[in-house]
C-alpha atoms as a PDB file:
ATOM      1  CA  UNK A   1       0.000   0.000   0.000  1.00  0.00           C
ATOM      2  CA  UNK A   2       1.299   3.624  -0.843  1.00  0.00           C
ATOM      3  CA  UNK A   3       1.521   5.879   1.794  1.00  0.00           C
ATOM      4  CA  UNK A   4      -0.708   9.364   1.345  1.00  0.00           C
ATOM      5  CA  UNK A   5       1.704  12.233   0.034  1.00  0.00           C
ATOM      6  CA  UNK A   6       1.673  14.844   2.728  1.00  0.00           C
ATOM      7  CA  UNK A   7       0.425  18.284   2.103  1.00  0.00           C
ATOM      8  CA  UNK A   8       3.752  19.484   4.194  1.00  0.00           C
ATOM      9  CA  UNK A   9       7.394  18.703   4.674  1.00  0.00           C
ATOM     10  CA  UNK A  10       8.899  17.676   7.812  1.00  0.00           C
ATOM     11  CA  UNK A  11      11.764  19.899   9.324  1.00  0.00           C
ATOM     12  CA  UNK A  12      13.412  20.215  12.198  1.00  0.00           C
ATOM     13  CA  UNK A  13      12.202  23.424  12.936  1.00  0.00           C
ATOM     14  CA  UNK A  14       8.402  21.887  12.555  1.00  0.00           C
ATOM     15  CA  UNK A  15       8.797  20.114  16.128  1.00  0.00           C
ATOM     16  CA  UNK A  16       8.146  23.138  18.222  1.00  0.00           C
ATOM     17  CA  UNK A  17       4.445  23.319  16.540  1.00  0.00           C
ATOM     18  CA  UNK A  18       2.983  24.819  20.324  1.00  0.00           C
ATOM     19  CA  UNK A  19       6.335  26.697  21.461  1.00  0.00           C
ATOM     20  CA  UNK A  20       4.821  27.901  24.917  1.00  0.00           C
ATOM     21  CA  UNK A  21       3.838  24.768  25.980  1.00  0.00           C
ATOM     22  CA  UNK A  22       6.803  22.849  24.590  1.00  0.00           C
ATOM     23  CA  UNK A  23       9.366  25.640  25.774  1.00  0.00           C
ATOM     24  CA  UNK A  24       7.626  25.281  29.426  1.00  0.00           C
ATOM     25  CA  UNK A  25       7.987  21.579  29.509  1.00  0.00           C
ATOM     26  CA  UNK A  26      11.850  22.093  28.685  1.00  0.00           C
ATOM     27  CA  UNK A  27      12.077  24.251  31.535  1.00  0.00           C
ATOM     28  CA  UNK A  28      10.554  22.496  33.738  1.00  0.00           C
ATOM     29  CA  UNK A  29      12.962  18.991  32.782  1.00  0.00           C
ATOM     30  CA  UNK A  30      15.974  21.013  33.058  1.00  0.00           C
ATOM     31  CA  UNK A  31      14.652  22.524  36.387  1.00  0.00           C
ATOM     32  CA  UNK A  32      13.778  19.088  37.659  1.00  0.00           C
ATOM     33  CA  UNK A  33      17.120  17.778  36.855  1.00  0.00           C
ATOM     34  CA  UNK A  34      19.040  20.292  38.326  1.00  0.00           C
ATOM     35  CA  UNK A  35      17.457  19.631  41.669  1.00  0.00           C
ATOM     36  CA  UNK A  36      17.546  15.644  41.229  1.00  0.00           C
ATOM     37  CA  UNK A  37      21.280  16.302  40.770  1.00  0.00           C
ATOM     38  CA  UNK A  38      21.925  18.656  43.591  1.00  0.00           C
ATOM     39  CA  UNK A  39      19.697  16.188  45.547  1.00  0.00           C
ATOM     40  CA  UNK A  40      21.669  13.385  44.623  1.00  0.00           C
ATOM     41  CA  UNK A  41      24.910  14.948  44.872  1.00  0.00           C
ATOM     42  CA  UNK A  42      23.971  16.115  48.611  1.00  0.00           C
ATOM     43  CA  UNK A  43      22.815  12.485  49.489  1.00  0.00           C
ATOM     44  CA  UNK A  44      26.234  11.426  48.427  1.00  0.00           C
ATOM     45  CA  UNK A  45      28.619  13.458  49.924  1.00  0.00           C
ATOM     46  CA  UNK A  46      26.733  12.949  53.346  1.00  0.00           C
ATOM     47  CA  UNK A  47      26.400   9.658  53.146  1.00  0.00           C
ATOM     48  CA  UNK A  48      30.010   9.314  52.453  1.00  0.00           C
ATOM     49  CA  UNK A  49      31.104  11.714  54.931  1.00  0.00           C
ATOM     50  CA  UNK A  50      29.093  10.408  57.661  1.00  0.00           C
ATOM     51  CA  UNK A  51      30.516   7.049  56.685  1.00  0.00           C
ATOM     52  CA  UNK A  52      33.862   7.976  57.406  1.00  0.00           C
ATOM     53  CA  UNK A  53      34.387  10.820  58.824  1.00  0.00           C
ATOM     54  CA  UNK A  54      37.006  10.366  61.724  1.00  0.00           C
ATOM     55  CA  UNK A  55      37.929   6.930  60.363  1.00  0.00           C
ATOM     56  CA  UNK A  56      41.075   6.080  62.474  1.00  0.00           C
ATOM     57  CA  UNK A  57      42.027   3.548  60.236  1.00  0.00           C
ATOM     58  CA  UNK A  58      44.806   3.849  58.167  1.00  0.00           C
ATOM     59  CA  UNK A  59      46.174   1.715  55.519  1.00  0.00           C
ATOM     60  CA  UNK A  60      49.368   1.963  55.315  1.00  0.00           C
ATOM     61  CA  UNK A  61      50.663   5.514  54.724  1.00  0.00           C
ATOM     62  CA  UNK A  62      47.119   6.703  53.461  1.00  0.00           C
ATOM     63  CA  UNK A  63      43.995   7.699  55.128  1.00  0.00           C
ATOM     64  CA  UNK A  64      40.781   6.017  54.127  1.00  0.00           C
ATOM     65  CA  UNK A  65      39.223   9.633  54.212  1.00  0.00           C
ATOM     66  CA  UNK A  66      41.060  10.587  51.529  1.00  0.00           C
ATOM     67  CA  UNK A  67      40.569   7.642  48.905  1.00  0.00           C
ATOM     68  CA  UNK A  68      37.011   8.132  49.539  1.00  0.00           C
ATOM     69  CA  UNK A  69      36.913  11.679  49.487  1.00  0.00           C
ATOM     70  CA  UNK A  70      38.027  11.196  46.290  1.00  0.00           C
ATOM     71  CA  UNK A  71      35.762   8.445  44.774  1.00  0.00           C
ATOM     72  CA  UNK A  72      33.145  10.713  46.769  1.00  0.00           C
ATOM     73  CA  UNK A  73      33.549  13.252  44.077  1.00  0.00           C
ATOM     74  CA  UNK A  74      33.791  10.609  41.324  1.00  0.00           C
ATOM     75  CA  UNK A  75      30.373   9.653  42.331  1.00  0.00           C
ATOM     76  CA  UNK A  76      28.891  13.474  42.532  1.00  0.00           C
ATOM     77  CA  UNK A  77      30.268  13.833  38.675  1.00  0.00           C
ATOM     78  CA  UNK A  78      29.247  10.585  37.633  1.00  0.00           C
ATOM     79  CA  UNK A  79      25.731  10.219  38.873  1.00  0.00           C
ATOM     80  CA  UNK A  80      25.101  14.339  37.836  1.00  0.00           C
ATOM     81  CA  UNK A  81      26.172  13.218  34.204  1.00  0.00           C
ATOM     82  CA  UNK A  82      24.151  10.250  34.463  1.00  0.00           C
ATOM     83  CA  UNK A  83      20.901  12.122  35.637  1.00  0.00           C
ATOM     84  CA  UNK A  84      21.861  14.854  32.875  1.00  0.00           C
ATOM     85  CA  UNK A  85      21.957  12.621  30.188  1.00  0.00           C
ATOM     86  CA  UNK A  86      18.796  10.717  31.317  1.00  0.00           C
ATOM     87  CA  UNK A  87      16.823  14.427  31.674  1.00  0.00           C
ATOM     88  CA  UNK A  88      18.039  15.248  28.249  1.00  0.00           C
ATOM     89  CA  UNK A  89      16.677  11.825  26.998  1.00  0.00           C
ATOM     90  CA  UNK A  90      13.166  12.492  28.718  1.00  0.00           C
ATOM     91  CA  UNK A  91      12.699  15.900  27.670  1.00  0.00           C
ATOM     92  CA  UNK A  92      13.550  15.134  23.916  1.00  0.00           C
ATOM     93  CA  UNK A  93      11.037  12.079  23.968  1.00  0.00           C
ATOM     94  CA  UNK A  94       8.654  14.370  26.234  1.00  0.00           C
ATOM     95  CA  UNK A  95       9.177  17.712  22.778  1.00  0.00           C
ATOM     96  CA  UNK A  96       8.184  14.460  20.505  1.00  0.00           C
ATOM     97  CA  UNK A  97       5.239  13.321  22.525  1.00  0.00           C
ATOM     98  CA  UNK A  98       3.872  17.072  23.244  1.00  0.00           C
ATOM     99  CA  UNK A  99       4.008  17.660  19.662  1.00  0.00           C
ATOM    100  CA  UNK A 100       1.670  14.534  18.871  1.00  0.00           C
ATOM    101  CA  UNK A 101      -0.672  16.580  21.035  1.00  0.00           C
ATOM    102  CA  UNK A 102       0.663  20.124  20.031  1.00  0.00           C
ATOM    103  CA  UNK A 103      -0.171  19.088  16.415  1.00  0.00           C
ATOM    104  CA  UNK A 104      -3.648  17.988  16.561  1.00  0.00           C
ATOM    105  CA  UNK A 105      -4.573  21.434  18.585  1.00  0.00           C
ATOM    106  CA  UNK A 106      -2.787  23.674  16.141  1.00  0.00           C
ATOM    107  CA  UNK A 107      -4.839  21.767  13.358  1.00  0.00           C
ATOM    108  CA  UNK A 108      -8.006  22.202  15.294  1.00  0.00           C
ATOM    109  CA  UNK A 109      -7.467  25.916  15.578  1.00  0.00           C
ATOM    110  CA  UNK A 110      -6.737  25.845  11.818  1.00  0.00           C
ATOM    111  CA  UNK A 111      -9.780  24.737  10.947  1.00  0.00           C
ATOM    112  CA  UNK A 112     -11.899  26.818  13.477  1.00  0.00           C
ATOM    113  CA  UNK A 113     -10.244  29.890  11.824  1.00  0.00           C
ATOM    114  CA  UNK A 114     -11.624  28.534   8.783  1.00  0.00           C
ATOM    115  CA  UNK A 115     -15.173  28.083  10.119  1.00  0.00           C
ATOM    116  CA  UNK A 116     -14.801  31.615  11.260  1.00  0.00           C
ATOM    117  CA  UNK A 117     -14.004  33.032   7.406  1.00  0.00           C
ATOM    118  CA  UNK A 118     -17.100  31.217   6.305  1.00  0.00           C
ATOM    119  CA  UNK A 119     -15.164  28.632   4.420  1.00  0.00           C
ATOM    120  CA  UNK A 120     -15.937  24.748   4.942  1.00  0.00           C
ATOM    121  CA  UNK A 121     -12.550  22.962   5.362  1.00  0.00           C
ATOM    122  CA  UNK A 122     -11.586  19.595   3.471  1.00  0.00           C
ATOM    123  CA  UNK A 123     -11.721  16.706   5.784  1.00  0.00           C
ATOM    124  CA  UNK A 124      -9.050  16.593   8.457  1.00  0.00           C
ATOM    125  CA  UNK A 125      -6.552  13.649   8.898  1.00  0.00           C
ATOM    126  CA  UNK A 126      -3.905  13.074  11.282  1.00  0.00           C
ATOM    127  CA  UNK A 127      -0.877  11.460  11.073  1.00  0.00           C
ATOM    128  CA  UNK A 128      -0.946   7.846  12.193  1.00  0.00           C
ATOM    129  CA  UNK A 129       0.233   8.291  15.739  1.00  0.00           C
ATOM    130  CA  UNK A 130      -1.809  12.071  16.569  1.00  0.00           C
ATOM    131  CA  UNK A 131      -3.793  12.122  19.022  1.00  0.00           C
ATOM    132  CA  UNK A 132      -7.197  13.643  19.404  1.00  0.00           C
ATOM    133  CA  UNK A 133      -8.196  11.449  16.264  1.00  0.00           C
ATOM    134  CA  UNK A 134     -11.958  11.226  17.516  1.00  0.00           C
ATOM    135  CA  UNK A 135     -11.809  14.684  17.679  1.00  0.00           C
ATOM    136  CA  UNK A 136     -10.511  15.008  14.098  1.00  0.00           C
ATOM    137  CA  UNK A 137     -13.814  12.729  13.615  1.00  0.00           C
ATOM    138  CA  UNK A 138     -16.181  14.834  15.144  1.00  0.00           C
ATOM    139  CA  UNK A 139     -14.846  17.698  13.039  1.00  0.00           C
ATOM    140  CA  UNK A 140     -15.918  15.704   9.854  1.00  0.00           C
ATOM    141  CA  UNK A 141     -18.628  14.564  10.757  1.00  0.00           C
ATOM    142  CA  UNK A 142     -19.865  18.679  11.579  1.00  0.00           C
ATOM    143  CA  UNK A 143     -17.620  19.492   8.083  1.00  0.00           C
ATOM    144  CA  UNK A 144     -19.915  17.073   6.555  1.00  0.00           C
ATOM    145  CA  UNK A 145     -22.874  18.507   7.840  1.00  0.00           C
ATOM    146  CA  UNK A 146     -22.225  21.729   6.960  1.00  0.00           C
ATOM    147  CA  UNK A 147     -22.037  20.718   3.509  1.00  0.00           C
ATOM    148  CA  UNK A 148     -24.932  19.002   3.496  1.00  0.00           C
ATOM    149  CA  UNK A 149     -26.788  21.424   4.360  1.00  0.00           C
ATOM    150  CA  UNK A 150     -25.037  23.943   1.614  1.00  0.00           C
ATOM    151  CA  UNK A 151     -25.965  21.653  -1.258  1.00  0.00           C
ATOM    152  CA  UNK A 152     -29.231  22.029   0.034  1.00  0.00           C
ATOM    153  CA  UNK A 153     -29.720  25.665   0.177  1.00  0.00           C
ATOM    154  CA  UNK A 154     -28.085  25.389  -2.926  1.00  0.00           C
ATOM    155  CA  UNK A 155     -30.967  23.632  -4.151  1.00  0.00           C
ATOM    156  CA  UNK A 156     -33.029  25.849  -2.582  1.00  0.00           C
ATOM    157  CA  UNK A 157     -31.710  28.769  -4.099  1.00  0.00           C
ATOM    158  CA  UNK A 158     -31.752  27.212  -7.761  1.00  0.00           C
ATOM    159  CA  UNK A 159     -35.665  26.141  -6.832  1.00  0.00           C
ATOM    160  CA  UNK A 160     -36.537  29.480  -5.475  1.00  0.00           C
ATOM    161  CA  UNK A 161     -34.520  30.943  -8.812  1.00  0.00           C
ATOM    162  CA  UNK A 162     -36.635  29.099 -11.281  1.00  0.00           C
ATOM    163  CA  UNK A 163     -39.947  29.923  -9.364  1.00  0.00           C
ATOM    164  CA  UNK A 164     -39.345  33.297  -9.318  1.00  0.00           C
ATOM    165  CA  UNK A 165     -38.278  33.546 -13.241  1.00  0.00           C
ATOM    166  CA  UNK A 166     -41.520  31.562 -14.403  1.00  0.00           C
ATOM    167  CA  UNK A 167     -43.744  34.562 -14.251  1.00  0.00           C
ATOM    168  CA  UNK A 168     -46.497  33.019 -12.248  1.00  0.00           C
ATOM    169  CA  UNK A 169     -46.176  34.898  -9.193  1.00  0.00           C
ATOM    170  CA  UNK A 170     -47.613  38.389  -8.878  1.00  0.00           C
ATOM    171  CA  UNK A 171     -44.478  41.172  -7.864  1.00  0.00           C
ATOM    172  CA  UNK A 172     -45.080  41.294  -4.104  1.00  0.00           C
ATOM    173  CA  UNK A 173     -44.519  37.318  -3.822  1.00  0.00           C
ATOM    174  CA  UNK A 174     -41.743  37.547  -6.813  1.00  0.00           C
ATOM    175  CA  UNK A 175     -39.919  40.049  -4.376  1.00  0.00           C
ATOM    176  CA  UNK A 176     -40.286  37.948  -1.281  1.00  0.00           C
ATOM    177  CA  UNK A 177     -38.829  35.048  -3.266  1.00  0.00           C
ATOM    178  CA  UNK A 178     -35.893  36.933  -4.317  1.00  0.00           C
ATOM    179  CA  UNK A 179     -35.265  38.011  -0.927  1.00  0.00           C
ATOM    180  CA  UNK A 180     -35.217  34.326   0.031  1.00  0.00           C
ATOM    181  CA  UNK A 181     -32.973  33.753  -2.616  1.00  0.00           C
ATOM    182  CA  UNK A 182     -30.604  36.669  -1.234  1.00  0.00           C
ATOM    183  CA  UNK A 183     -30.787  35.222   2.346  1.00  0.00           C
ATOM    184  CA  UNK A 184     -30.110  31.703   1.341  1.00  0.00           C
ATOM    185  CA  UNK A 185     -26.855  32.536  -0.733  1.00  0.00           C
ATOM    186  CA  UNK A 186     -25.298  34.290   2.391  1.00  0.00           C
ATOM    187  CA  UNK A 187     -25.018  30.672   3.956  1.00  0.00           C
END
């Protein structure tokens, strides 16, 4: 089966669809790992210091303090890169999952803007894995309304038309007609 040409191109720059919402969601990662890794980093150092601070043990010429003093701040760097790396990982998953939501709702307020010019959009699909798809349904299903009941004003109109050119009517009813016909072509 072909796949359905799309009316757009994907770039890079097409990811931040919503940029409040996705820029706020950045934030906030970066904010929460900044205080996992301060938290973390605090957790260790006491830990370790409690552990052995005072330690009168000595082997040989060195004091135990000071080897783990120093895989102390081994730890700090290490688990702060680890928790970097793993915000970074969740916040560029979280931009691609906000803008399966981001997408839908800019295409939603597409098509409202639409409405509002008087225009009836073309059906709206979403990509495969959008959400908000039975949303995108009830949108046809009101887009296909709306054209239903076009075609039949239309019909109306061409109706009223004809009546009003046959010459049967006296002028009163001919002009009551045509003002029917003027109020039906403004929908």
């Amino acid at each position: 089966m072909v796949a359905p040409q799309r009316p757009y191109k994907r770039h890079i720059r097409n990811i931040l669809i919503h940029r409040p919402l996705q820029r706020e969601y950045t934030l906030i990662m970066i904010a929460m790992m900044m205080a996992v890794s301060l938290l973390c980093s605090f957790v260790i150092h006491t830990t370790m210091k409690q552990a052995f601070a005072g330690s009168p043990y000595r082997i040989g010429r060195v004091n135990p303090y000071d080897i783990l003093s120093e895989v102390n701040n081994l730890l700090v760097i290490r688990v702060s890169i680890t928790l970097f790396l793993s915000v970074m990982v969740a916040t560029v998953i979280g931009v691609v999952f906000l803008h399966r939501v981001a997408g839908p709702v800019y295409r939603f307020r597409m098509m409202l803007k639409k409405m509002a010019a008087g225009e009836i959009p073309a059906d709206m699909r979403l990509r495969e894995n959008d959400y908000f798809k039975e949303v995108a349904t009830e949108f046809n299903n009101v887009f296909k309304l709306m054209r239903e009941k076009k075609n039949t004003a239309a019909e109306a109109v061409t109706n009223l038309e004809s009546m009003a050119d046959s010459g049967d009517l006296n002028e009163k009813t001919r002009q009551i007609v045509q003002n029917a016909v003027q109020n039906l072509k403004r929908l």
